[in-house]
Protein backbone atom coordinates (compact mmCIF):
# COMPACT_ATOMS: atom_id res chain seq x y z
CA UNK A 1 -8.09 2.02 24.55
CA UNK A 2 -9.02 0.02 21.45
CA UNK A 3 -7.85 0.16 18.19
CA UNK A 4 -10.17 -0.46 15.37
CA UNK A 5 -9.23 -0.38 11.16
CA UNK A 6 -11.02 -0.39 8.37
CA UNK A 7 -9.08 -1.51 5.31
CA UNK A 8 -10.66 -0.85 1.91
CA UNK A 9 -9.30 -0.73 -1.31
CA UNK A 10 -8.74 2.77 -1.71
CA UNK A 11 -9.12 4.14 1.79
CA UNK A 12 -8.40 2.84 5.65
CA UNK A 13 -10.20 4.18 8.39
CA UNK A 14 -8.91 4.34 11.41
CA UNK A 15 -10.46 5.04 15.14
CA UNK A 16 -9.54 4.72 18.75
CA UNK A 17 -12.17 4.22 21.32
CA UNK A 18 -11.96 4.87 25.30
CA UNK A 19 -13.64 4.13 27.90
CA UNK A 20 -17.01 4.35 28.78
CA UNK A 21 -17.18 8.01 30.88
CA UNK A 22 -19.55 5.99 32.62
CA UNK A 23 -19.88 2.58 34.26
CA UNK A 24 -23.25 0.76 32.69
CA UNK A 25 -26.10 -0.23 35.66
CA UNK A 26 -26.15 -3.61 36.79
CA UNK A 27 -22.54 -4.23 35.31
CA UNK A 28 -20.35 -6.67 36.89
CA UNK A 29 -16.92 -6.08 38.40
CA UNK A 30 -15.40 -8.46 35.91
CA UNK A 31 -17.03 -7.19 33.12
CA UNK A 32 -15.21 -6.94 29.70
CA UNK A 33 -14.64 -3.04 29.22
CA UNK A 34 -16.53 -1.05 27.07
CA UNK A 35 -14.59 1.32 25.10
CA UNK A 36 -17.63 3.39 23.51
CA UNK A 37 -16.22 6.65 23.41
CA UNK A 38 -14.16 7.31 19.51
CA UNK A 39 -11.20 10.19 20.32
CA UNK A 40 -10.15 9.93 18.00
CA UNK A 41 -10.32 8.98 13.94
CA UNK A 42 -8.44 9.51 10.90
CA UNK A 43 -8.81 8.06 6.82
CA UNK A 44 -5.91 7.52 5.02
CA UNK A 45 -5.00 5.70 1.66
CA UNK A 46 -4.60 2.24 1.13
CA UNK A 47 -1.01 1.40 0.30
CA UNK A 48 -0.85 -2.28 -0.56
CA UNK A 49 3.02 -1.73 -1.18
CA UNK A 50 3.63 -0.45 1.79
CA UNK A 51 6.31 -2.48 4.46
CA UNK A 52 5.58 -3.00 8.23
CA UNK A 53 7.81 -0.17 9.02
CA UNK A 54 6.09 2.44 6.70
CA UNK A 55 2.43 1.69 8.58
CA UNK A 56 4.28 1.74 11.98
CA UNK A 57 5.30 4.97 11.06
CA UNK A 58 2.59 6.03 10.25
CA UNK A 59 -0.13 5.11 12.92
CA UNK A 60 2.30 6.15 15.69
CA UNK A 61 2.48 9.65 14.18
CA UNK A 62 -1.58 9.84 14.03
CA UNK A 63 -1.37 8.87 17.30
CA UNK A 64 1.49 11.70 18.07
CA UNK A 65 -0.60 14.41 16.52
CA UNK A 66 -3.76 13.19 18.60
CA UNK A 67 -1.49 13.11 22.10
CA UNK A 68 -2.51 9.26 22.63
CA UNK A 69 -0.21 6.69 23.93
CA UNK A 70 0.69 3.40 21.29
CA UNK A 71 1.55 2.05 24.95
CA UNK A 72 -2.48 2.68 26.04
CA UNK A 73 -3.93 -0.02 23.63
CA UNK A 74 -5.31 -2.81 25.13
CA UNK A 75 -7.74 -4.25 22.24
CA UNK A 76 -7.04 -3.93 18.14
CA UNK A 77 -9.22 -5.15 15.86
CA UNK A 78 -9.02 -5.16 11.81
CA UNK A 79 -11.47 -5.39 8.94
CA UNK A 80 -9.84 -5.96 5.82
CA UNK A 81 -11.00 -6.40 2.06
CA UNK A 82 -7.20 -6.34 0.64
CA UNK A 83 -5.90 -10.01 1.44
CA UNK A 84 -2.26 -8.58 1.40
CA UNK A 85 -2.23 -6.61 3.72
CA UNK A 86 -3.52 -9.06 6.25
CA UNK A 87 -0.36 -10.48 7.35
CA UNK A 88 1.33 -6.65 6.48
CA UNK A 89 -1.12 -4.99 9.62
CA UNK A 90 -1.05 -8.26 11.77
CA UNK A 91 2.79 -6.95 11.95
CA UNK A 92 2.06 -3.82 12.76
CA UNK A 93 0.09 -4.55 15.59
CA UNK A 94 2.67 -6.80 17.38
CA UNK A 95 5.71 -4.93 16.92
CA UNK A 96 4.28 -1.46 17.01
CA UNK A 97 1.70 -2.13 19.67
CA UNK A 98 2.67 -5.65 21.58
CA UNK A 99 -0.94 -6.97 20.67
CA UNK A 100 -2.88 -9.66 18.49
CA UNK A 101 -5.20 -8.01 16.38
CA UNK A 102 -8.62 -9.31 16.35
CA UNK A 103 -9.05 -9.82 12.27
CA UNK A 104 -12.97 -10.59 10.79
CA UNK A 105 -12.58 -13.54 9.27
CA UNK A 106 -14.22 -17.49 9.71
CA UNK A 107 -14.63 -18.57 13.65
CA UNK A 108 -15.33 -14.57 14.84
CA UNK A 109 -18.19 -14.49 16.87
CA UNK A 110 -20.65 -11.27 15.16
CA UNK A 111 -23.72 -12.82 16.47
CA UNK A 112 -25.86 -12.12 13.33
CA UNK A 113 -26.73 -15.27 10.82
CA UNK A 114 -25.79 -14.78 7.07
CA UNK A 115 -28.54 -15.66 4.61
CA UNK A 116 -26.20 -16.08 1.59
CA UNK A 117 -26.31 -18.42 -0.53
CA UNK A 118 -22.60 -18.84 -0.01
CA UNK A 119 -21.33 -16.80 3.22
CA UNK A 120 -18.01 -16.87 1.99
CA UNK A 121 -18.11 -14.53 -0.43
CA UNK A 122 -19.83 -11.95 1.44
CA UNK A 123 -17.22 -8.66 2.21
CA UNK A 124 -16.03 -8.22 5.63
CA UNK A 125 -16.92 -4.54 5.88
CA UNK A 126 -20.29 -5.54 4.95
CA UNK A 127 -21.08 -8.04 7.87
CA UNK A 128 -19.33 -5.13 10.13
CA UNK A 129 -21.66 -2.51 9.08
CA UNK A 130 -24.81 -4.77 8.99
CA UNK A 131 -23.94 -5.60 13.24
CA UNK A 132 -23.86 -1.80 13.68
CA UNK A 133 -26.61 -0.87 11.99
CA UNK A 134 -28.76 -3.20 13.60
CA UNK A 135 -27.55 -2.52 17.00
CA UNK A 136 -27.68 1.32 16.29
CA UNK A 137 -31.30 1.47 14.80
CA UNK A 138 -33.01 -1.93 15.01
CA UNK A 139 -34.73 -3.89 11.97
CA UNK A 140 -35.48 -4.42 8.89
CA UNK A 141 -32.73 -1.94 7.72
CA UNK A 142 -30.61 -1.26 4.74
CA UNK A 143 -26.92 -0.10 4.82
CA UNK A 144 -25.86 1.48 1.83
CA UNK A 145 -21.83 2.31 2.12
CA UNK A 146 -20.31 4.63 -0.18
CA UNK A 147 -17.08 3.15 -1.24
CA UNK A 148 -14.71 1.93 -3.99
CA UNK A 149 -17.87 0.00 -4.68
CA UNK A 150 -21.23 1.16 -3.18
CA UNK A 151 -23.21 -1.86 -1.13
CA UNK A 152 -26.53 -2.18 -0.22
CA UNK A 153 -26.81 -4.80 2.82
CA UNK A 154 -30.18 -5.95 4.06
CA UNK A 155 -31.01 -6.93 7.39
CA UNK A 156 -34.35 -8.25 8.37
CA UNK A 157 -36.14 -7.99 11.84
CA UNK A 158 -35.08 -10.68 13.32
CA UNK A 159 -31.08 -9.50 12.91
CA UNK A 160 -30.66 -11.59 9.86
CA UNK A 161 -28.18 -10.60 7.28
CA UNK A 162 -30.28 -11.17 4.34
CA UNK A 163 -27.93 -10.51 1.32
CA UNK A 164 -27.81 -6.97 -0.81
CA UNK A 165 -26.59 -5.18 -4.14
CA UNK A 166 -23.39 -4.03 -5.28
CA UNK A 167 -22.90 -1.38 -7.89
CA UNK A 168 -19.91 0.35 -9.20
CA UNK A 169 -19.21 3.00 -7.03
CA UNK A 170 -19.35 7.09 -8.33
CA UNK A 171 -15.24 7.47 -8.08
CA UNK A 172 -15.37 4.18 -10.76
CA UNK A 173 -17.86 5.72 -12.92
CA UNK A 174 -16.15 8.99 -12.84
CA UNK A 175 -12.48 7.35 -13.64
CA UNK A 176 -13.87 5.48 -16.60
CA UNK A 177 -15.89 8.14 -18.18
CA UNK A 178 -12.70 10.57 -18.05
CA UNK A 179 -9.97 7.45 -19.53
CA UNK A 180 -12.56 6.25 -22.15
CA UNK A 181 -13.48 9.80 -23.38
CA UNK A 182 -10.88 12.06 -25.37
CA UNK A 183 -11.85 15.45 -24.44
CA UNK A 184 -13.57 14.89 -20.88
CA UNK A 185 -11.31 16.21 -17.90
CA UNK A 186 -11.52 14.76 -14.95
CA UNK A 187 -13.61 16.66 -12.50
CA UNK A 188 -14.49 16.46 -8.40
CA UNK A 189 -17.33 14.92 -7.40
CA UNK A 190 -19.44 16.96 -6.09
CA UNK A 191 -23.13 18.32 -5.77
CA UNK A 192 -23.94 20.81 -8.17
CA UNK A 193 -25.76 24.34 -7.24
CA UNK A 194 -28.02 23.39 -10.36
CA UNK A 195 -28.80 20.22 -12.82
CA UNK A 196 -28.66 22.18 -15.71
CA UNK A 197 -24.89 23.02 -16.23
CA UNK A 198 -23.86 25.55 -18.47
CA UNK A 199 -20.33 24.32 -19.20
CA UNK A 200 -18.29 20.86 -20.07
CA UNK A 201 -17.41 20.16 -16.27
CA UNK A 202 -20.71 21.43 -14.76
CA UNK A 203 -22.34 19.16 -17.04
CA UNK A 204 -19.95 16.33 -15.88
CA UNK A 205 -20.69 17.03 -12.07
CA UNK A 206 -24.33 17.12 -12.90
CA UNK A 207 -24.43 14.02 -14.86
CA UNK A 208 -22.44 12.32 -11.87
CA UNK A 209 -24.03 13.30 -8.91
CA UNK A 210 -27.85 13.05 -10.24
CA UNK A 211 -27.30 10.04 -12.16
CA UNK A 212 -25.94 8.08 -9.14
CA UNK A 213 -28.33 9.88 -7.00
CA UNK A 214 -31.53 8.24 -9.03
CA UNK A 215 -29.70 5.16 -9.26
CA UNK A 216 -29.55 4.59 -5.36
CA UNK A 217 -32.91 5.83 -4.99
CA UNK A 218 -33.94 3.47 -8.06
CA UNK A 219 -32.78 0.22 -5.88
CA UNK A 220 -33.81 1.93 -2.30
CA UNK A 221 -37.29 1.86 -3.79
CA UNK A 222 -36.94 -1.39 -5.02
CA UNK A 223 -35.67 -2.94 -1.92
CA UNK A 224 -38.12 -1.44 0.65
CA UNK A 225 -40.79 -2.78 -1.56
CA UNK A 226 -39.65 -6.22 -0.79
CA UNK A 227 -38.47 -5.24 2.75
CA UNK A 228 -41.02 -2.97 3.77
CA UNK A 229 -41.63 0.77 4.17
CA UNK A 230 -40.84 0.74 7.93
CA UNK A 231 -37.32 -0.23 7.01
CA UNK A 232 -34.64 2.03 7.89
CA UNK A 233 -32.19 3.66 6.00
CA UNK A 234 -28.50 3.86 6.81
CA UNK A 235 -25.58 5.25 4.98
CA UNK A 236 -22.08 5.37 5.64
CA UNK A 237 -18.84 5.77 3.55
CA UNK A 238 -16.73 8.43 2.20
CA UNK A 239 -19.23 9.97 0.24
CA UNK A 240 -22.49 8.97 2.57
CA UNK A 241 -23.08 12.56 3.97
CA UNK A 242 -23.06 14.07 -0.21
CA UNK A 243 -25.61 11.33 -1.87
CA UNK A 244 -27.22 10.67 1.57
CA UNK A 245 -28.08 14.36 2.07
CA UNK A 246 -29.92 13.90 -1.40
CA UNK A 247 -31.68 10.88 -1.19
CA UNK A 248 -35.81 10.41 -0.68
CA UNK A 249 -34.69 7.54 1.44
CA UNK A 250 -31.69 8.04 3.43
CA UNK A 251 -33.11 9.33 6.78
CA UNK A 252 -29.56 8.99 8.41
CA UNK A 253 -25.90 9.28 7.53
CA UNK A 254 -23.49 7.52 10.68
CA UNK A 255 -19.72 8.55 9.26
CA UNK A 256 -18.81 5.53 11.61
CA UNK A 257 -20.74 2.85 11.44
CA UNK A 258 -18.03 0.59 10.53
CA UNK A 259 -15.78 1.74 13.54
CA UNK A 260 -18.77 1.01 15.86
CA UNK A 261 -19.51 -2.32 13.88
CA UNK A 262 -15.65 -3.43 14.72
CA UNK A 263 -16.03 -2.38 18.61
CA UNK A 264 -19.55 -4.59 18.85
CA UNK A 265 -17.98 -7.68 17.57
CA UNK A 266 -14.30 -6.69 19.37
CA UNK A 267 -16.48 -7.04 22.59
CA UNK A 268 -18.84 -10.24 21.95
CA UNK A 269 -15.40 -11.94 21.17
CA UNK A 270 -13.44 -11.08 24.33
CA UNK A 271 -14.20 -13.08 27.03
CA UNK A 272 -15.73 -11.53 30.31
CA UNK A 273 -13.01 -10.41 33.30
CA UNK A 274 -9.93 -10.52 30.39
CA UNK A 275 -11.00 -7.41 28.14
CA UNK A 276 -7.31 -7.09 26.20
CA UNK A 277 -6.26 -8.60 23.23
CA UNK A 278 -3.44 -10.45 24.05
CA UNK A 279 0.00 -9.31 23.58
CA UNK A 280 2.48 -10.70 21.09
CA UNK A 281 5.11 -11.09 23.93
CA UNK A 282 3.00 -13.94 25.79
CA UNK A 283 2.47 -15.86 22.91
CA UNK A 284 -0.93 -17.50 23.32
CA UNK A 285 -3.64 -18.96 21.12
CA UNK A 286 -4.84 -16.06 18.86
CA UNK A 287 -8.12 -14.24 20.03
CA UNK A 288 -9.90 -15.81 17.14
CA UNK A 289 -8.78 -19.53 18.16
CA UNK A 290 -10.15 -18.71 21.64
CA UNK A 291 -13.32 -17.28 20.17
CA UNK A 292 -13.91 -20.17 18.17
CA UNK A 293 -13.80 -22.76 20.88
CA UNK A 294 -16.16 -20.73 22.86
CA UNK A 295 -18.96 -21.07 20.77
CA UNK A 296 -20.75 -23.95 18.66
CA UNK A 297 -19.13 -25.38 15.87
CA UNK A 298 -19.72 -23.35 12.51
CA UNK A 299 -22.91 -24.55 10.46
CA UNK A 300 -22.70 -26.47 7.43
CA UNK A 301 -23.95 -22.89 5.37
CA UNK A 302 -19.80 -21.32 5.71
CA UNK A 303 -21.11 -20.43 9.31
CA UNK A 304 -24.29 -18.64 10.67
CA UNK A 305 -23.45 -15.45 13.24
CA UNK A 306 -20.12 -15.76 12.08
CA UNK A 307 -17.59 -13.70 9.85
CA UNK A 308 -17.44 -14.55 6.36
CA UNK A 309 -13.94 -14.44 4.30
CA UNK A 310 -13.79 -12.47 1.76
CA UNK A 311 -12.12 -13.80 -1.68
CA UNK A 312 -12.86 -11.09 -3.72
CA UNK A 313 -12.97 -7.67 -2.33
CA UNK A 314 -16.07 -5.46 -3.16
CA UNK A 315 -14.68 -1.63 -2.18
């Protein structure tokens, strides 16, 4: 099985993948397995205090509750837009589960060239989810992820991640309007059974939901004029299927487009015949040193088709 995390600032996401139920046509014996099948996921929050032991814990009793074996992984791999927890999950994975993890970060193969101006500073999660979504539906497309922050990533024909918009995301704009107001309560966020709302936090969910709604339809419009009209639409994120439902553009909501993003680049960095990450015990080069000296040097851009690091966290 392989292990896959999504780290953002508020919320990880977690998924295991299996096997394939069936073997692919004109694969080879040696073939690096393809775990396509997710049994199972979960999303819990992000606890930057948090000690090795505590996320230990924890994982091994999501994987108790979903009857899978720590003992069956044979692959992890980790997105991450909270630098300390980095070294917290790397850990994790070698006491809890005897295995490397596979992190996003410089010298990881994704096989898609970043058209930023500086590559760097481009979010982790975002190059994941631009690989998926491109792989999933094809090109030009848009990703728009519903997070701490909501993203818009752009991705041309050709598989070219072109660069995007970040805004704050609805959770921020509620939070601020309830701590800078003096009689506002805080209220969920939620789609309202009418825009006209007859009390203080109908109003407030109306206000929320509508007003973000025709602000990510304001910059979908705006970005499919420059893209084109044929471009496709993804969203993903906590709240994708509540804003996504609403929007004149969003033709499709994939709850795990990240996951999938992390399995594509797990498997175009593990070499053919090995498949597993490898385990902490045998104390090799890590999976990313290995990945690195399999392909070309990185360009002189921060490296093209490669992961970006990412300084300052965007969800």
């Amino acid at each position: 099985m392989l292990f896959v995390l999504d780290v953002g600032n508020t919320n990880t996401v977690l998924g295991v993948f299996a096997l394939a139920a069936h073997v692919h046509p004109n694969a080879d014996s040696d073939d690096t397995p393809r775990y396509e099948r997710l049994v199972a996921n979960w999303r819990v929050a992000t606890r930057q205090g948090s000690t090795v032991d505590e996320y230990g814990v924890l994982f091994r009793n999501l994987f108790s509750m979903a009857s899978l074996e720590a003992s069956g992984i044979r692959g992890i791999v980790i997105s991450s837009v909270v630098p300390p927890l980095d070294p917290v999950l790397r850990q994790v994975c070698e006491r809890y589960f005897n295995s490397k993890p596979l992190l996003i970060e410089p010298g990881v193969k994704t096989g898609m060239p970043v058209h930023y101006d500086n590559p760097a500073e481009v979010g982790a999660d975002r190059i994941v989810n631009a690989v998926a979504a491109f792989e999933k539906y094809g090109g030009p497309c848009v990703i728009v992820d519903f997070g701490t922050a909501t993203t818009f990533d752009c991705v041309s024909a050709k598989g070219e991640y072109m660069g995007g918009v970040i805004c704050p995301g609805i959770g921020i704009s509620a939070d601020a309007l309830f701590q800078r107001t003096a009689r506002l309560p805080r209220v969920e966020i939620r789609k309202p059974s009418r825009v006209i709302g007859t009390n203080t936090v109908g109003s407030l969910q109306s206000g929320l939901y509508y007003g973000y709604l025709g602000l990510v339809d304001g910059i979908l419009e705006l970005l499919l004029d420059e893209l084109g009209k044929d471009t496709k639409v993804v969203a993903t994120g906590g709240l994708g299927p509540m804003i996504g439902t609403g929007s004149k553009y969003i033709k499709q909501v994939d709850d795990f487009l990240t996951l999938e993003g992390l399995r594509i680049i797990w498997e175009r960095n593990v070499t053919a015949g090995a498949g597993l990450a490898p385990k902490a015990a045998q104390k090799p080069s890590s999976p990313l040193s290995k990945a690195a000296s399999r392909t070309s040097p990185a360009k002189s851009n921060g490296g093209e088709d490669r992961a970006p690091s990412n300084p300052r966290s965007t969800r």
